[in-house]
C-alpha atoms as a PDB file:
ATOM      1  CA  UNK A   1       0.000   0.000   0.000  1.00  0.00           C
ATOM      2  CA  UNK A   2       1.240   3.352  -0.769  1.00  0.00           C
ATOM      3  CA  UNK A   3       0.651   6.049   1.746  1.00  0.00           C
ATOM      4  CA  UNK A   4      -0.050   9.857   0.063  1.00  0.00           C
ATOM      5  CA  UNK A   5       0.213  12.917   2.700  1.00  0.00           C
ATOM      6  CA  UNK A   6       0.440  10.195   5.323  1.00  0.00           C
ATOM      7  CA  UNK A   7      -2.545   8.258   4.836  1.00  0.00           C
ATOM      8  CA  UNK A   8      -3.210   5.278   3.000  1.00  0.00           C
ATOM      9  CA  UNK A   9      -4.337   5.334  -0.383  1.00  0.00           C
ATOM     10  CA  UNK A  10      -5.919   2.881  -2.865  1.00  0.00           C
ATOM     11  CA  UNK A  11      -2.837   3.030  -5.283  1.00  0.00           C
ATOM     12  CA  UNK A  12      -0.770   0.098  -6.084  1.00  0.00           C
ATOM     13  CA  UNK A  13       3.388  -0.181  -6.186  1.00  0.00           C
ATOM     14  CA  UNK A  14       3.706   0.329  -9.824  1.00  0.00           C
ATOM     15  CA  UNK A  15       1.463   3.581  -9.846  1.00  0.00           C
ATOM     16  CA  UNK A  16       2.777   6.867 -10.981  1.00  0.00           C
ATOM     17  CA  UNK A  17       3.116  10.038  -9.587  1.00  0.00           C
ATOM     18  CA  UNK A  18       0.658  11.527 -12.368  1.00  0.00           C
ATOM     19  CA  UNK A  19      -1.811   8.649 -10.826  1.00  0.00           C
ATOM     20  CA  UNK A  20      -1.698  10.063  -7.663  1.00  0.00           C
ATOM     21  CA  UNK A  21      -2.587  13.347  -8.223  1.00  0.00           C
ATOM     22  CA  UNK A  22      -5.632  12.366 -10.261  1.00  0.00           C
ATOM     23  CA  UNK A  23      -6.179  10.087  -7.674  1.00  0.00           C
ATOM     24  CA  UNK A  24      -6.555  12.988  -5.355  1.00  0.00           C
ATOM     25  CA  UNK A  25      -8.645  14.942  -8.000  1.00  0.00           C
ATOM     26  CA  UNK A  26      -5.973  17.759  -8.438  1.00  0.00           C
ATOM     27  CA  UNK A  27      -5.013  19.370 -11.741  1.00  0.00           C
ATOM     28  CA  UNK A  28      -1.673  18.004 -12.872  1.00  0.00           C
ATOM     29  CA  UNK A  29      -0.662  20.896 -15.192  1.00  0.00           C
ATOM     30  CA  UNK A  30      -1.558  23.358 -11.640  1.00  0.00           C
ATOM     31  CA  UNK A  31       1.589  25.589 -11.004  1.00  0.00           C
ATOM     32  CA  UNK A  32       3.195  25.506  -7.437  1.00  0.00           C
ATOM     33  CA  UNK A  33       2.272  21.952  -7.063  1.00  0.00           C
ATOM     34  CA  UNK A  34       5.812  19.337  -5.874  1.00  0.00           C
ATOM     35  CA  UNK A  35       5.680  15.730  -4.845  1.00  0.00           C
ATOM     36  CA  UNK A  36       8.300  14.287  -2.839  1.00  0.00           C
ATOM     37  CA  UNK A  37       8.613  10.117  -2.476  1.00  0.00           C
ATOM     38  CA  UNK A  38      10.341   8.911   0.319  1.00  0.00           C
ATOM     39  CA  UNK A  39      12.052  12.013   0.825  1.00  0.00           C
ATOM     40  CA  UNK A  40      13.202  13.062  -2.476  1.00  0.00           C
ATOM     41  CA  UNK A  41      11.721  15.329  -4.529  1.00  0.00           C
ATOM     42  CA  UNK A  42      10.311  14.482  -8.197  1.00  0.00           C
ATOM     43  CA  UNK A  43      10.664  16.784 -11.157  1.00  0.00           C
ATOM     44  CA  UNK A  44       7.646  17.309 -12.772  1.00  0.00           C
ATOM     45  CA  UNK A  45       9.246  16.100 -15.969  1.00  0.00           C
ATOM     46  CA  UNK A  46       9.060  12.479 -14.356  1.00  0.00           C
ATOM     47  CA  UNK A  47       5.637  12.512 -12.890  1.00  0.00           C
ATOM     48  CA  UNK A  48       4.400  10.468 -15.626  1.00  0.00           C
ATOM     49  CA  UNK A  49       7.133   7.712 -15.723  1.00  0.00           C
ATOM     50  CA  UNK A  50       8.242   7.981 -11.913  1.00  0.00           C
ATOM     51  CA  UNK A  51       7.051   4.554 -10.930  1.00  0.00           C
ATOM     52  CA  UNK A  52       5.993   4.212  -6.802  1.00  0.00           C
ATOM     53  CA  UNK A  53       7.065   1.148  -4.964  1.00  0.00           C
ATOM     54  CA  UNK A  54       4.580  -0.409  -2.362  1.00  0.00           C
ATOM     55  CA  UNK A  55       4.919   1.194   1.014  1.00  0.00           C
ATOM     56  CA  UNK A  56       6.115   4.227  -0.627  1.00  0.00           C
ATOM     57  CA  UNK A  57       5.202   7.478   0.976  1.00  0.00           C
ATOM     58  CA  UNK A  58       4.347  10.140  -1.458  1.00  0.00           C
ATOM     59  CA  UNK A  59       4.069  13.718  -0.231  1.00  0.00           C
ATOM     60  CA  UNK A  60       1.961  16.353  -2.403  1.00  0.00           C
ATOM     61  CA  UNK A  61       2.858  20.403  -1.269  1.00  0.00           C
ATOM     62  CA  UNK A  62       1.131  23.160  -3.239  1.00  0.00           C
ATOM     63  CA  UNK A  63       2.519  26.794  -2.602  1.00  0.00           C
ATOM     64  CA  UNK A  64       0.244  29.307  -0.755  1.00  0.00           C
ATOM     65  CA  UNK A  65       0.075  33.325  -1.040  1.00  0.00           C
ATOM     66  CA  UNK A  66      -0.161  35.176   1.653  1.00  0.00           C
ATOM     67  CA  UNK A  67       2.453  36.997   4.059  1.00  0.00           C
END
């Protein structure tokens, strides 16, 4: 099972970045969006073929305004 923002999600190893985020509905093409697995970020340029292992632990971050 991989675990997304660190709860589990109904993704299997194999799944790609680009699966999770339409997995959690969000617009993949959205600026200020980074995804980090197991610690290391992933360039956007490998969201598609970036394949996640089971018990991987994906972390989505969008940017924010304010001050």
């Amino acid at each position: 099972m991989i675990e997304v923002n660190g709860k589990p999600a109904q993704l299997g190893s194999g799944s790609s970045v680009t699966a999770v985020l339409e997995w959690m509905r969000l617009d993949i093409n959205a600026r200020g969006v980074a995804v980090a697995v197991d610690g290391e970020v992933v360039p956007r340029s490998d969201w598609d073929t970036f394949r996640l292992r089971d018990s991987a632990r994906v972390e989505v971050l969008g940017a924010m305004q304010g001050g």
